[in-house]
C-alpha atoms as a PDB file:
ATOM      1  CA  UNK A   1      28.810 -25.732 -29.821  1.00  0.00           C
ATOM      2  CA  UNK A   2      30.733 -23.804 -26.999  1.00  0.00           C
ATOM      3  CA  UNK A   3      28.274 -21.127 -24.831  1.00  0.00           C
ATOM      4  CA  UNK A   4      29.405 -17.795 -25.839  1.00  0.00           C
ATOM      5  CA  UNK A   5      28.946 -19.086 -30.445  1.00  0.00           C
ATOM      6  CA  UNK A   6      26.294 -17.039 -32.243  1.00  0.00           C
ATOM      7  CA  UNK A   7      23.675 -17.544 -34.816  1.00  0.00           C
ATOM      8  CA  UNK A   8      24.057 -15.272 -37.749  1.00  0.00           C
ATOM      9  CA  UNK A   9      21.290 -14.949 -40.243  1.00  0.00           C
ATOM     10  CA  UNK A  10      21.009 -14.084 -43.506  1.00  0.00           C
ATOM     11  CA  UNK A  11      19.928 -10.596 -43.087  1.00  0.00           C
ATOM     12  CA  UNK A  12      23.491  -9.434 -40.833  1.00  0.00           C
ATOM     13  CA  UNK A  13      25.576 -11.148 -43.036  1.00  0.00           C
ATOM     14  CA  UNK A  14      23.922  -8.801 -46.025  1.00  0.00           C
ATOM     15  CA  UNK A  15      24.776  -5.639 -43.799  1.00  0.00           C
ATOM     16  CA  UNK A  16      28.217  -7.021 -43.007  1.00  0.00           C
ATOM     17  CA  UNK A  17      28.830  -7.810 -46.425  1.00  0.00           C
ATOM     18  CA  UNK A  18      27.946  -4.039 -47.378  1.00  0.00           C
ATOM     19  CA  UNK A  19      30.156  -2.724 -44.706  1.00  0.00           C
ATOM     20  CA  UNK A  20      32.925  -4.502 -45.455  1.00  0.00           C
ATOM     21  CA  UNK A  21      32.323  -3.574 -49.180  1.00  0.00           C
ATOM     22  CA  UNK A  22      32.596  -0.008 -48.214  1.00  0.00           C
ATOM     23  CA  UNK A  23      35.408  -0.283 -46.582  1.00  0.00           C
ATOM     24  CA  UNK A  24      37.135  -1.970 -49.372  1.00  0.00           C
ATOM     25  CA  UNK A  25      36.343   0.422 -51.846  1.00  0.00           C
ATOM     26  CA  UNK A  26      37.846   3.206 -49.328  1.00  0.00           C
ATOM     27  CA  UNK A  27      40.399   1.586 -48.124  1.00  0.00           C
ATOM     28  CA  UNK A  28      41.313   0.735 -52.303  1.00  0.00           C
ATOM     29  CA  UNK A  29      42.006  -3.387 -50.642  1.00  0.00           C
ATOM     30  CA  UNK A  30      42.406  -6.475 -52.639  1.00  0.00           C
ATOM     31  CA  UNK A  31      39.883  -8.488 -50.137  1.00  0.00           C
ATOM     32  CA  UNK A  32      38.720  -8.522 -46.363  1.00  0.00           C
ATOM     33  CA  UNK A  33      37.697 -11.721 -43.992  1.00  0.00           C
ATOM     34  CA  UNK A  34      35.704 -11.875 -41.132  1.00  0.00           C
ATOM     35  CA  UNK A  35      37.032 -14.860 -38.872  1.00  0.00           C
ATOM     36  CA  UNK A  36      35.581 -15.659 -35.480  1.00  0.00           C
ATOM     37  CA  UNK A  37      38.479 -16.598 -33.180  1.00  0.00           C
ATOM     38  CA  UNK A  38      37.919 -20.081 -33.179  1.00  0.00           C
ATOM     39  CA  UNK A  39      38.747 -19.769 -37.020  1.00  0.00           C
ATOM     40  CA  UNK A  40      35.582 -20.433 -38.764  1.00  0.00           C
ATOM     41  CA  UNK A  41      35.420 -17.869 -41.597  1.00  0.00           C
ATOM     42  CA  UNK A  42      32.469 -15.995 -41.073  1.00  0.00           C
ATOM     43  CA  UNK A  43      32.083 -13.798 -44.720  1.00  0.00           C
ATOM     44  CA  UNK A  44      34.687 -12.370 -47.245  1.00  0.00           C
ATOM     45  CA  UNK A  45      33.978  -9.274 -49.490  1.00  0.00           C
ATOM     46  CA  UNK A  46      37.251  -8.470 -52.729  1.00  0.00           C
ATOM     47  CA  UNK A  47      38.911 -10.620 -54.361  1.00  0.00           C
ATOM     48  CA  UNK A  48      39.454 -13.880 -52.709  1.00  0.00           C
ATOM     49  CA  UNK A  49      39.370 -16.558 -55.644  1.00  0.00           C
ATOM     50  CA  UNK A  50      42.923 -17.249 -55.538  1.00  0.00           C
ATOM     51  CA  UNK A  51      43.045 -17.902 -52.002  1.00  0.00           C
ATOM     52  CA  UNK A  52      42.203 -20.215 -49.909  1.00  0.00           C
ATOM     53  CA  UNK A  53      39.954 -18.388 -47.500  1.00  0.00           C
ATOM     54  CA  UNK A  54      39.525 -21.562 -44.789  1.00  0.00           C
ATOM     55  CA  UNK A  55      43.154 -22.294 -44.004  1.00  0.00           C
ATOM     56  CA  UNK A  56      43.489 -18.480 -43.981  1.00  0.00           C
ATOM     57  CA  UNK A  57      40.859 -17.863 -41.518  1.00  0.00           C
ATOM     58  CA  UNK A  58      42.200 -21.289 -39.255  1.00  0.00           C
ATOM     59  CA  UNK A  59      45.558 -19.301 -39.636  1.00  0.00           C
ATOM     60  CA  UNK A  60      44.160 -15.819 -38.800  1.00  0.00           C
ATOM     61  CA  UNK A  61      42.661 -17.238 -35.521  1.00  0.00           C
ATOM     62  CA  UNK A  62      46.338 -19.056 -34.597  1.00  0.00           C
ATOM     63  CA  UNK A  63      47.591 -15.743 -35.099  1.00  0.00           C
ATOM     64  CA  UNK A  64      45.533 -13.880 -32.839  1.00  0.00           C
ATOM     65  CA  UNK A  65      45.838 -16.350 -30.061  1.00  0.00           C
ATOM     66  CA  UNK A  66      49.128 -16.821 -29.982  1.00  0.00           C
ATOM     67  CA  UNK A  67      49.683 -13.059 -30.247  1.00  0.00           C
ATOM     68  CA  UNK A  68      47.746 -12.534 -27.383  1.00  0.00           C
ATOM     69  CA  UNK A  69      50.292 -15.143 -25.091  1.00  0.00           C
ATOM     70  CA  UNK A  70      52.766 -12.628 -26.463  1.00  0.00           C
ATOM     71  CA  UNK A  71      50.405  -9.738 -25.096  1.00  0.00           C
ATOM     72  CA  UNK A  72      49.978 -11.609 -21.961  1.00  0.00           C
ATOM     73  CA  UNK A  73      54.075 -12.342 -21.261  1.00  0.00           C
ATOM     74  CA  UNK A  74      54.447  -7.942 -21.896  1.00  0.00           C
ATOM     75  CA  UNK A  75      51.915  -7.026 -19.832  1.00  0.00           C
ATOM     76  CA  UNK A  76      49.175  -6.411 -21.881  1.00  0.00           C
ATOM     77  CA  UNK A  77      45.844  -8.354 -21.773  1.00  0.00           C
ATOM     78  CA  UNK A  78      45.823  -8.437 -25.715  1.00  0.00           C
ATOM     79  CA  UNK A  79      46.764  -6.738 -28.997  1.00  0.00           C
ATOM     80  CA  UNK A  80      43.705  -5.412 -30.884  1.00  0.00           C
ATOM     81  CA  UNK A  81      45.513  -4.709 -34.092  1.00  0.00           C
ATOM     82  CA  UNK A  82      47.928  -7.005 -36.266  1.00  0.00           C
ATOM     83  CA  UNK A  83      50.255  -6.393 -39.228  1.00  0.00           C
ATOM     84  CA  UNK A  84      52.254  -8.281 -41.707  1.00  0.00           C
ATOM     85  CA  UNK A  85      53.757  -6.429 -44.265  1.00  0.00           C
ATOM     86  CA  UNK A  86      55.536  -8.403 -47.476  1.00  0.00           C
ATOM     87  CA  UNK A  87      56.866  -7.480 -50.825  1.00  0.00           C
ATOM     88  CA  UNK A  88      53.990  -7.234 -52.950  1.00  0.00           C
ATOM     89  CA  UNK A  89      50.614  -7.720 -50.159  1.00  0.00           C
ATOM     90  CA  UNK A  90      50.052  -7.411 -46.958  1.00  0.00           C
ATOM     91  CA  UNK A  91      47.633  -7.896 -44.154  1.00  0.00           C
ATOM     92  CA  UNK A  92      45.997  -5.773 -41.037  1.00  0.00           C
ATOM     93  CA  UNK A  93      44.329  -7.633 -38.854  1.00  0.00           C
ATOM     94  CA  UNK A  94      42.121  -6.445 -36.032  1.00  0.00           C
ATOM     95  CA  UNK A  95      39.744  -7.491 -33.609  1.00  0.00           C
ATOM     96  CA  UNK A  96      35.823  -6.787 -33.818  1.00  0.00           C
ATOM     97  CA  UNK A  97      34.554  -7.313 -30.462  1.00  0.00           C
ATOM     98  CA  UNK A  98      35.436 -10.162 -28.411  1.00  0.00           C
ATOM     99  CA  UNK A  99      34.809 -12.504 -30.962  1.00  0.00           C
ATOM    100  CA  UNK A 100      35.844 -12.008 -34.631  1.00  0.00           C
ATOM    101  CA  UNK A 101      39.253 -10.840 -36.637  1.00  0.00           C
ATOM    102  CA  UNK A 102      38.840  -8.539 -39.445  1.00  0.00           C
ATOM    103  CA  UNK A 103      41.552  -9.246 -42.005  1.00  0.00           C
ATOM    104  CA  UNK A 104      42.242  -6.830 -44.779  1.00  0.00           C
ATOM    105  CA  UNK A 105      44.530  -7.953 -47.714  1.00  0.00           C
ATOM    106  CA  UNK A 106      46.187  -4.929 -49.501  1.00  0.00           C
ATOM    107  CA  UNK A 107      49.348  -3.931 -52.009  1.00  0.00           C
ATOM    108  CA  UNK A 108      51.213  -0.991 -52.460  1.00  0.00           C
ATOM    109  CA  UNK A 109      48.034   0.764 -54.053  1.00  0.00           C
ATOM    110  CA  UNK A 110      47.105   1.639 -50.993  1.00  0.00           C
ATOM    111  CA  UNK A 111      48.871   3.154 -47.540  1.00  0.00           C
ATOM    112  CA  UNK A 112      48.666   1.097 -43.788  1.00  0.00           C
ATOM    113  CA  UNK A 113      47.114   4.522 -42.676  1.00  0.00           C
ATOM    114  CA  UNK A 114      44.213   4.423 -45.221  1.00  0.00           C
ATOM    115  CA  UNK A 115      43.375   0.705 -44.618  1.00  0.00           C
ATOM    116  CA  UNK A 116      43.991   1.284 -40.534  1.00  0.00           C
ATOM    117  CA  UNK A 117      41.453   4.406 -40.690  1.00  0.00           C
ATOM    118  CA  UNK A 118      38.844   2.205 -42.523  1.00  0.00           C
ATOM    119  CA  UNK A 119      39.384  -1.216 -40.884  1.00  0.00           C
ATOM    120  CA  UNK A 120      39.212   0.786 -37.619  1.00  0.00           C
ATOM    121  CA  UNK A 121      35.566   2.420 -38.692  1.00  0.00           C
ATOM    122  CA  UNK A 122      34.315  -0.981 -40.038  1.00  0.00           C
ATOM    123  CA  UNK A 123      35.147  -3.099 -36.320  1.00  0.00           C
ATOM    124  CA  UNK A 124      33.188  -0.143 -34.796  1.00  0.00           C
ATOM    125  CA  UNK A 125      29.998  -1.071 -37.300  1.00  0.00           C
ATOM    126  CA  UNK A 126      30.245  -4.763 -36.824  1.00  0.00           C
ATOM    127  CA  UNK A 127      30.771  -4.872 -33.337  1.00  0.00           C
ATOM    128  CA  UNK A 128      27.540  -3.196 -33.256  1.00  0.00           C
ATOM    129  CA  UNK A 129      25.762  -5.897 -35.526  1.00  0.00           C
ATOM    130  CA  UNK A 130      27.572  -8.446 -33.020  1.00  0.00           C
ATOM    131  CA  UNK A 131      26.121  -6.518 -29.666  1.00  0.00           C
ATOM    132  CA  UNK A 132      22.389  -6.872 -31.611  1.00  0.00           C
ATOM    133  CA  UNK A 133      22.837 -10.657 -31.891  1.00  0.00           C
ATOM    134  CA  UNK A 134      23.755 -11.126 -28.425  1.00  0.00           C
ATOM    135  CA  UNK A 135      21.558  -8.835 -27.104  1.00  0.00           C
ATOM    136  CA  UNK A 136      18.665 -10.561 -29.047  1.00  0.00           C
ATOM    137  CA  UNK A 137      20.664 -14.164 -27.875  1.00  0.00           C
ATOM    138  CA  UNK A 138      20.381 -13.507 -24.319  1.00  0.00           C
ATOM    139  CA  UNK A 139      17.151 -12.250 -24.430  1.00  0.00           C
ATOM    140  CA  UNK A 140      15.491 -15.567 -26.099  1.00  0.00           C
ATOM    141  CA  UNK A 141      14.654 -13.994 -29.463  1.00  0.00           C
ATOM    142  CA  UNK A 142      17.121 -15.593 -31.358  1.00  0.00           C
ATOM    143  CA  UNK A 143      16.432 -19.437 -32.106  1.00  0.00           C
ATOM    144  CA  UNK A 144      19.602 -22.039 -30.956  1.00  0.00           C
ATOM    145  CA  UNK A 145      21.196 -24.415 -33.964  1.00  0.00           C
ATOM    146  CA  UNK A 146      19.107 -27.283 -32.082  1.00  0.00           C
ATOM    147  CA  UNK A 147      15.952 -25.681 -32.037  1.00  0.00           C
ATOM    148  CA  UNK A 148      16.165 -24.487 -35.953  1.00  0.00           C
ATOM    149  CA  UNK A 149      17.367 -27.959 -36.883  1.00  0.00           C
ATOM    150  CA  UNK A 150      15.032 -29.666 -35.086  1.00  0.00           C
ATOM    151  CA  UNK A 151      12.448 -27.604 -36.791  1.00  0.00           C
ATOM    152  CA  UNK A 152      13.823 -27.803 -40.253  1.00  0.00           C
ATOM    153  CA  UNK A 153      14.125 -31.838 -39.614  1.00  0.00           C
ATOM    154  CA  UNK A 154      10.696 -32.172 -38.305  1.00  0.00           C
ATOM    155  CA  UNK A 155       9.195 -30.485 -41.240  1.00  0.00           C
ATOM    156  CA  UNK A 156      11.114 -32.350 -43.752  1.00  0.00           C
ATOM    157  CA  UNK A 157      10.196 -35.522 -41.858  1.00  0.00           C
ATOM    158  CA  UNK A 158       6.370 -34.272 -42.266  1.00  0.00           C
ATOM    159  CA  UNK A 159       6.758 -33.293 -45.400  1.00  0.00           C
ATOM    160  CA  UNK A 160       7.904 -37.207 -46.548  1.00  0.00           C
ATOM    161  CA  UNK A 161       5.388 -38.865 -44.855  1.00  0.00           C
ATOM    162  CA  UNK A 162       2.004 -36.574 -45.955  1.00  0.00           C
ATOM    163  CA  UNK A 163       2.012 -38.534 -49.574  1.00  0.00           C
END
């Protein structure tokens, strides 16, 4: 686990679920992802049954970071906002913070401007949940992975050997 990875509990991913269910129902979207950029899908809110949402997010993250070598070679640092437009569905893509992709799957229902406009409003709303958890990271009240599973393994390990 690399230094700068987060621990999300159950109680963001319930407000980041709601927000991005907001913005779907605004926006009129099929589906939204939230990938970090190592491409680990973080939640999905729509319809996502027919896809499949962990080669997606893996492919998300590629896109992003070889978009921003394409930043890099123009003179830019990075790109904050991606789109692929096809015949039927398409796909905006923009960063929330420094370290998740918001991906928004949409057809012809709805307009780039309307899903841009609400995609924009949503990154501004999770990159506040995201500044909480590091704030609460760096300042020790968050748990790390180790410490919860060593917990969670030395109660189990308790539990087994009380009979």
């Amino acid at each position: 686990m690399n230094d700068d990875s987060l621990i999300i509990y159950e109680e963001e991913i319930e407000k980041i679920d709601s927000i991005m269910a907001r913005m779907l129902k605004g926006a009129e979207a099929k589906c939204a992802l939230l990938v970090d950029k190592d491409g680990h899908l973080i939640t999905r809110q729509g319809f996502t049954h027919s896809l499949d949402t962990t080669a997606l997010a893996a492919l998300l993250a590629g896109s992003f970071a070889s978009t921003k070598e394409i930043a890099r070679l123009v003179g830019e640092s990075e790109f904050s906002v991606l789109f692929h437009q096809g015949k039927k569905d398409h796909i905006h893509m923009s960063l929330v913070g420094d370290r998740s992709i918001l991906a928004v799957i949409f057809d012809d229902r709805t307009t780039i401007g309307m899903v841009r406009l609400y995609a924009k409003e949503t990154a501004l709303e999770l990159g506040k949940i995201f500044a909480s958890l590091v704030a609460r990271s760096q300042a020790g009240g968050g748990a790390t992975l180790s410490d919860e599973f060593a917990a969670t393994a030395g109660d189990k390990l308790d539990d087994i050997f009380q009979d």
